[in-house]
PDB file of N, CA and C in Angstrom:
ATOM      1  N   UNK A   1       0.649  19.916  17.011  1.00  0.00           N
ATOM      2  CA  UNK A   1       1.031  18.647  16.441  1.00  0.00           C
ATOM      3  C   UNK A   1       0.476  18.562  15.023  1.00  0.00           C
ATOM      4  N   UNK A   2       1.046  18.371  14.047  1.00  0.00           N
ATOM      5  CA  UNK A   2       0.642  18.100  12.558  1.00  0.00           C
ATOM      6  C   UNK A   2       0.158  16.757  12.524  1.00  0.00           C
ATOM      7  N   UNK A   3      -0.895  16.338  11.799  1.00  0.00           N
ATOM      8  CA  UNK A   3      -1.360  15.629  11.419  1.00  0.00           C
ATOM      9  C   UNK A   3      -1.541  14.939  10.591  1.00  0.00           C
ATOM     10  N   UNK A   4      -1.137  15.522   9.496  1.00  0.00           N
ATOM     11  CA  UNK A   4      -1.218  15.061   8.388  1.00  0.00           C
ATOM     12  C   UNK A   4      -0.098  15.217   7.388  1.00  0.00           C
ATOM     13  N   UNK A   5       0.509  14.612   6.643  1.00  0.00           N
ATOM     14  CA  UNK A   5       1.995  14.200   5.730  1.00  0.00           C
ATOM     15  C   UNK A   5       2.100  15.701   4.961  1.00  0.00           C
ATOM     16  N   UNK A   6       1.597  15.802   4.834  1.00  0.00           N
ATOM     17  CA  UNK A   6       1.990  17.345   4.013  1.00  0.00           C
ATOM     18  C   UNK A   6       2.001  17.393   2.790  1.00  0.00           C
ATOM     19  N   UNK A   7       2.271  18.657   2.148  1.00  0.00           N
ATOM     20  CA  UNK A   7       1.919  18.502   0.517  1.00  0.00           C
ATOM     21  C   UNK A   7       2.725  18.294  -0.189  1.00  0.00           C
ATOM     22  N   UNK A   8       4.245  17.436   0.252  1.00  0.00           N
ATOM     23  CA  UNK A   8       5.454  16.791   0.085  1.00  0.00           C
ATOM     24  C   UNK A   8       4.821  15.425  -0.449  1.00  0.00           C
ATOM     25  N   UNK A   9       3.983  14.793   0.391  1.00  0.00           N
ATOM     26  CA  UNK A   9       3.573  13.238   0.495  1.00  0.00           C
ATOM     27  C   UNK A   9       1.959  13.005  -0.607  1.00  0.00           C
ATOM     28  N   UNK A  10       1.954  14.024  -1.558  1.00  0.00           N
ATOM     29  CA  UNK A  10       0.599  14.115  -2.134  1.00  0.00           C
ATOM     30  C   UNK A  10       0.923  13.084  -3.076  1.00  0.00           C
ATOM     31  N   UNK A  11       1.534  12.699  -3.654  1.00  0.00           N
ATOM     32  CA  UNK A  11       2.349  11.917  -4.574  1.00  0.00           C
ATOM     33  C   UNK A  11       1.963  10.550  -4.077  1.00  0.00           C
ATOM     34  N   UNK A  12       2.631  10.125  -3.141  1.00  0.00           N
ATOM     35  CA  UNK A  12       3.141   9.256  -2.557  1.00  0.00           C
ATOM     36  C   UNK A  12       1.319   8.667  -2.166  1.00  0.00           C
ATOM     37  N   UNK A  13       0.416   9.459  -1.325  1.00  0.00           N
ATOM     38  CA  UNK A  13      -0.970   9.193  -1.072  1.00  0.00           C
ATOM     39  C   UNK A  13      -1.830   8.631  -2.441  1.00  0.00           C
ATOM     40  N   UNK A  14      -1.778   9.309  -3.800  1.00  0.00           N
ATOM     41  CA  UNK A  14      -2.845   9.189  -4.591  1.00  0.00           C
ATOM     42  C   UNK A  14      -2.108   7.909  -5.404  1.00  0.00           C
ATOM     43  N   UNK A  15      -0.842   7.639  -4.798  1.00  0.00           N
ATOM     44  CA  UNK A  15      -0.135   6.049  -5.530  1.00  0.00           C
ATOM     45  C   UNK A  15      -1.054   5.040  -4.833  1.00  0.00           C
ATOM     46  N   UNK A  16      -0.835   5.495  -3.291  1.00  0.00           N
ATOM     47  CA  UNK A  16      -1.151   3.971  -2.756  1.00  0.00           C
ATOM     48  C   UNK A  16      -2.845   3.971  -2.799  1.00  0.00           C
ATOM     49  N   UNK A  17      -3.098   5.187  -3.128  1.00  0.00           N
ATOM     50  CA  UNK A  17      -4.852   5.229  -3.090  1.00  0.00           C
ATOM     51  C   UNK A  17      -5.157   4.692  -4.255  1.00  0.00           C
ATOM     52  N   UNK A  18      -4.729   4.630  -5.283  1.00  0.00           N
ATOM     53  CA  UNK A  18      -5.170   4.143  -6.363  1.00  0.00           C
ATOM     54  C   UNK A  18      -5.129   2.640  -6.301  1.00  0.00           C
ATOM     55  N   UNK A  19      -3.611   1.991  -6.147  1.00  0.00           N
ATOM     56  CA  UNK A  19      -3.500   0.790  -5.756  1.00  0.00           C
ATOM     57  C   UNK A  19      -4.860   0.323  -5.105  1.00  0.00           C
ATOM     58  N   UNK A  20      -5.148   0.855  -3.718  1.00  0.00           N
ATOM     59  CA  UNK A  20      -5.924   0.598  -2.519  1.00  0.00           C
ATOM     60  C   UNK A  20      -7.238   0.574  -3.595  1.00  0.00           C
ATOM     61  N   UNK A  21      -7.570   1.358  -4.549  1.00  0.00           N
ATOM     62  CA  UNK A  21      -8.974   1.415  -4.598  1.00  0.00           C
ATOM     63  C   UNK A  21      -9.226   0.110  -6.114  1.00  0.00           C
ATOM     64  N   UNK A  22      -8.400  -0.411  -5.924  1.00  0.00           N
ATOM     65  CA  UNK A  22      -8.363  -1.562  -6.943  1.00  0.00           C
ATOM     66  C   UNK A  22      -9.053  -3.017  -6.049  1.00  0.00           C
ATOM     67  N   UNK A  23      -9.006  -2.864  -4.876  1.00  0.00           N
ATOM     68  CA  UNK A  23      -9.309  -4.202  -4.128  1.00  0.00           C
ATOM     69  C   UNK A  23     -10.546  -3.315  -3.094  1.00  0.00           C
ATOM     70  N   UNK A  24     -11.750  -3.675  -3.898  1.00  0.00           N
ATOM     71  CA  UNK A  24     -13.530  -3.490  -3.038  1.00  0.00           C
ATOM     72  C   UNK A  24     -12.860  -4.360  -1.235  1.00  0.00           C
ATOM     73  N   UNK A  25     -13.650  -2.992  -0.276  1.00  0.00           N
ATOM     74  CA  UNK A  25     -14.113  -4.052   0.517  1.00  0.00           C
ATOM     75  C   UNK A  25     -13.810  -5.282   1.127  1.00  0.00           C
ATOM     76  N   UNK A  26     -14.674  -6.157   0.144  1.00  0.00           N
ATOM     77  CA  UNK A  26     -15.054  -7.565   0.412  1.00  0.00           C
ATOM     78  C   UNK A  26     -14.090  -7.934  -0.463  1.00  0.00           C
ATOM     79  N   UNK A  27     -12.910  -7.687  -0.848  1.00  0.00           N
ATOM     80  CA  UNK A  27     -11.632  -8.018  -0.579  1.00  0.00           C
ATOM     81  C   UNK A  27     -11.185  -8.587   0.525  1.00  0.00           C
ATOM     82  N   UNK A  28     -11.032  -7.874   1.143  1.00  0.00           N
ATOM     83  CA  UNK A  28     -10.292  -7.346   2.381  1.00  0.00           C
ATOM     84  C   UNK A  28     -11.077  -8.405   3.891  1.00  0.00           C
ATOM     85  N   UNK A  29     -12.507  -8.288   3.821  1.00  0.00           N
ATOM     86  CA  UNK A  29     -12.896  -8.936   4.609  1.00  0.00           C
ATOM     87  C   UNK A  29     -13.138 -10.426   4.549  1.00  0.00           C
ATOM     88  N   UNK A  30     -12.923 -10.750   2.795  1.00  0.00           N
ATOM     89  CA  UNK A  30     -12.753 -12.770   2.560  1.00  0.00           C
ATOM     90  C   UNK A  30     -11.606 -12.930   3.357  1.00  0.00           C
ATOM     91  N   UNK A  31     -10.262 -11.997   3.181  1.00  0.00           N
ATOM     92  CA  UNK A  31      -8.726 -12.338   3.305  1.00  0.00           C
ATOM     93  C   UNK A  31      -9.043 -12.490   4.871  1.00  0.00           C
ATOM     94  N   UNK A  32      -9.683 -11.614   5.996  1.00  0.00           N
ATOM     95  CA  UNK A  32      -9.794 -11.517   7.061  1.00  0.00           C
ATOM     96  C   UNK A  32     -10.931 -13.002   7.711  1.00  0.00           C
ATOM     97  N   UNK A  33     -11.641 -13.132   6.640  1.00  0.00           N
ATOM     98  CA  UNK A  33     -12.706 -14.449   7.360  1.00  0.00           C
ATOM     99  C   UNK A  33     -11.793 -15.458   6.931  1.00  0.00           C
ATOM    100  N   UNK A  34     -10.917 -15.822   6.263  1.00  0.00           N
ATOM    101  CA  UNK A  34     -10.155 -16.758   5.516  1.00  0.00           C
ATOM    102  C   UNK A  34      -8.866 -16.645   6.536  1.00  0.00           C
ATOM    103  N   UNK A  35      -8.778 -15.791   7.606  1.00  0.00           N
ATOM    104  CA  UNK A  35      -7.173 -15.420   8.328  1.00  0.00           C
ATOM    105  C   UNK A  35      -6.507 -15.860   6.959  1.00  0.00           C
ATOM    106  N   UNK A  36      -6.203 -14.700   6.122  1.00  0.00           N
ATOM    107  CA  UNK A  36      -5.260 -15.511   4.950  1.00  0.00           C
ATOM    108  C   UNK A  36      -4.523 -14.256   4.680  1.00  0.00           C
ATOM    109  N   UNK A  37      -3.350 -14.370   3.959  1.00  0.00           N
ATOM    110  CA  UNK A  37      -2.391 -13.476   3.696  1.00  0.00           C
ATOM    111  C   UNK A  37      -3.035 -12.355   2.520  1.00  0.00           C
ATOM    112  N   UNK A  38      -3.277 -11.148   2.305  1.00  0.00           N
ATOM    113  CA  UNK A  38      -3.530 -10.997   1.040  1.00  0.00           C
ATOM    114  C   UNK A  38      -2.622 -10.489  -0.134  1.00  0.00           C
ATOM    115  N   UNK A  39      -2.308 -11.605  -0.540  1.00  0.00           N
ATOM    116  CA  UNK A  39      -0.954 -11.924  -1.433  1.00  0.00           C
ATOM    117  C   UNK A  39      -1.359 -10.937  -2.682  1.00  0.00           C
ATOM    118  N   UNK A  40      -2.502 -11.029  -3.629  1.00  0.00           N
ATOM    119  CA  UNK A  40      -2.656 -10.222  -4.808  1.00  0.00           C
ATOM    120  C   UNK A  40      -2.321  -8.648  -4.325  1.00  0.00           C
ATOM    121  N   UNK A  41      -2.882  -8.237  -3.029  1.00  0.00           N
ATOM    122  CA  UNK A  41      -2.826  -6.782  -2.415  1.00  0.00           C
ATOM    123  C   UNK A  41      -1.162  -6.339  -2.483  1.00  0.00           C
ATOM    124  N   UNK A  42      -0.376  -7.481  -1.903  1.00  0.00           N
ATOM    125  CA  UNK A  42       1.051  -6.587  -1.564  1.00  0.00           C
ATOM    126  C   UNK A  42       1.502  -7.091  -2.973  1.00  0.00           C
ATOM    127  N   UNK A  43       1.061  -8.179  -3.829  1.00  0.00           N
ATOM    128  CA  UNK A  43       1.535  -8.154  -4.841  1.00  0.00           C
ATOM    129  C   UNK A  43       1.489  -6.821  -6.094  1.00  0.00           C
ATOM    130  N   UNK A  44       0.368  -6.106  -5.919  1.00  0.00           N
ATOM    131  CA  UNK A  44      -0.156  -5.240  -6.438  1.00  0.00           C
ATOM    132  C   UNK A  44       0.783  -3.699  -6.256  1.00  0.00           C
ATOM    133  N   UNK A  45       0.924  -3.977  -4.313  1.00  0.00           N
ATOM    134  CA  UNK A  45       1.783  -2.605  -4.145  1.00  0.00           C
ATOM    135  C   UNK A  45       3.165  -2.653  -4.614  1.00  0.00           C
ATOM    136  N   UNK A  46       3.492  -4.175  -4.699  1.00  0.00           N
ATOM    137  CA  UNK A  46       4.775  -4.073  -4.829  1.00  0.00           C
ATOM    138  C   UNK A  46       5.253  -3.637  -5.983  1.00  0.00           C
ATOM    139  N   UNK A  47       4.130  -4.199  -7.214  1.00  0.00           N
ATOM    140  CA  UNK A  47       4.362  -4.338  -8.824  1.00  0.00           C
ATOM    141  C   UNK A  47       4.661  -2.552  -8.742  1.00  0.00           C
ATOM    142  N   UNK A  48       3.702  -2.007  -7.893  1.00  0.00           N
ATOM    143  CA  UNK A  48       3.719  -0.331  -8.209  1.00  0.00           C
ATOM    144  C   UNK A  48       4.683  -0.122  -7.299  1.00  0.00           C
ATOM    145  N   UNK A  49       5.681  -0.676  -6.785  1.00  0.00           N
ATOM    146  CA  UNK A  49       6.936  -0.034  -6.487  1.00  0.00           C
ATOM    147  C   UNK A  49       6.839   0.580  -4.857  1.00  0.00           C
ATOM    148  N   UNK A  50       5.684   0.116  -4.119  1.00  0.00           N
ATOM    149  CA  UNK A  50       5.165   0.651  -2.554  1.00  0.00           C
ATOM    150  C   UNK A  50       5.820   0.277  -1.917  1.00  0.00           C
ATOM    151  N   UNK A  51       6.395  -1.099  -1.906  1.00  0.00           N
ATOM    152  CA  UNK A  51       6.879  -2.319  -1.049  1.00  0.00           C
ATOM    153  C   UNK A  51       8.192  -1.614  -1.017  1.00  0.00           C
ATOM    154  N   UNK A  52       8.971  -0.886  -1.631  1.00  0.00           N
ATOM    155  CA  UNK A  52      10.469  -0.601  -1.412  1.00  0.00           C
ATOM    156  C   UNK A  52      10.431   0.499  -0.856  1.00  0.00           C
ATOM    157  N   UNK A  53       9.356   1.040  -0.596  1.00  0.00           N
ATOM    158  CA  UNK A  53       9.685   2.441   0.475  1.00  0.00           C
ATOM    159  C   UNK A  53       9.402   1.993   1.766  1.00  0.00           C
ATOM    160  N   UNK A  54       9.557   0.824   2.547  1.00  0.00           N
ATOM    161  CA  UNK A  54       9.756   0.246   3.554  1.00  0.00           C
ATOM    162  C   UNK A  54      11.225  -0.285   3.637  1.00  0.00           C
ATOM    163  N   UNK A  55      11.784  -0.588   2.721  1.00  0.00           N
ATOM    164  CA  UNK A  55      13.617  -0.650   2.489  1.00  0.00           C
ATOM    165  C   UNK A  55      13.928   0.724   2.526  1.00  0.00           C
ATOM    166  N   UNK A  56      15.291   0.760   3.521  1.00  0.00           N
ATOM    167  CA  UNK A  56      16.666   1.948   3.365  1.00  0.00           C
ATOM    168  C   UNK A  56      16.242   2.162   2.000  1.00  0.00           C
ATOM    169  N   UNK A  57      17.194   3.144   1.367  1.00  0.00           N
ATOM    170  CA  UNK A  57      17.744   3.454   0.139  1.00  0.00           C
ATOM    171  C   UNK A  57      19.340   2.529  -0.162  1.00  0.00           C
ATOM    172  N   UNK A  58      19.826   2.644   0.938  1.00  0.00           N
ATOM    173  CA  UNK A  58      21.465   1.831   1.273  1.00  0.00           C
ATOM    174  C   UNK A  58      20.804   0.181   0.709  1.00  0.00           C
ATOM    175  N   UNK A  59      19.855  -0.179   0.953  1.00  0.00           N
ATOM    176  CA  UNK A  59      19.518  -1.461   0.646  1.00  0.00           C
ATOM    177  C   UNK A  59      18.672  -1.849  -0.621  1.00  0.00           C
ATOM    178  N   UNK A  60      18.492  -0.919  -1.423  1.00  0.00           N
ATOM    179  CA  UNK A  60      17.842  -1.115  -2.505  1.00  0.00           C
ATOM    180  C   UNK A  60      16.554  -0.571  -3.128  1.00  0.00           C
ATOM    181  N   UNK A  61      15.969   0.158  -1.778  1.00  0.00           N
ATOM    182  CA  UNK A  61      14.709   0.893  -1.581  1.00  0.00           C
ATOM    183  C   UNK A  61      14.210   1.948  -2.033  1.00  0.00           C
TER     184      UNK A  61
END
């Protein structure tokens, strides 16, 4: 069983890692003590274009 995305998806990893390493932590755990959406986070992936590789391509993605 493979485990891991392959060296196809290296691209795709050091995008969302970078994104990801923009929000510490205690980010993550206010949004979680707050039960709150974390809007700047998907706002962030989206600005970098993350959010549309969850859309088809047929749909805009």
């Amino acid at each position: 069983m493979q485990t891991t995305a392959g060296a196809g998806y290296d691209a795709i990893r050091d995008g969302v890692r970078a994104v990801c390493g923009d929000f510490p932590d205690a980010y993550f755990r206010e949004i979680d003590a707050a039960r709150a959406y974390p809007a700047a986070f998907v706002e962030a992936l989206t600005k970098a274009g993350w959010m549309a590789a969850l859309i088809p391509e047929d749909y805009g993605g």
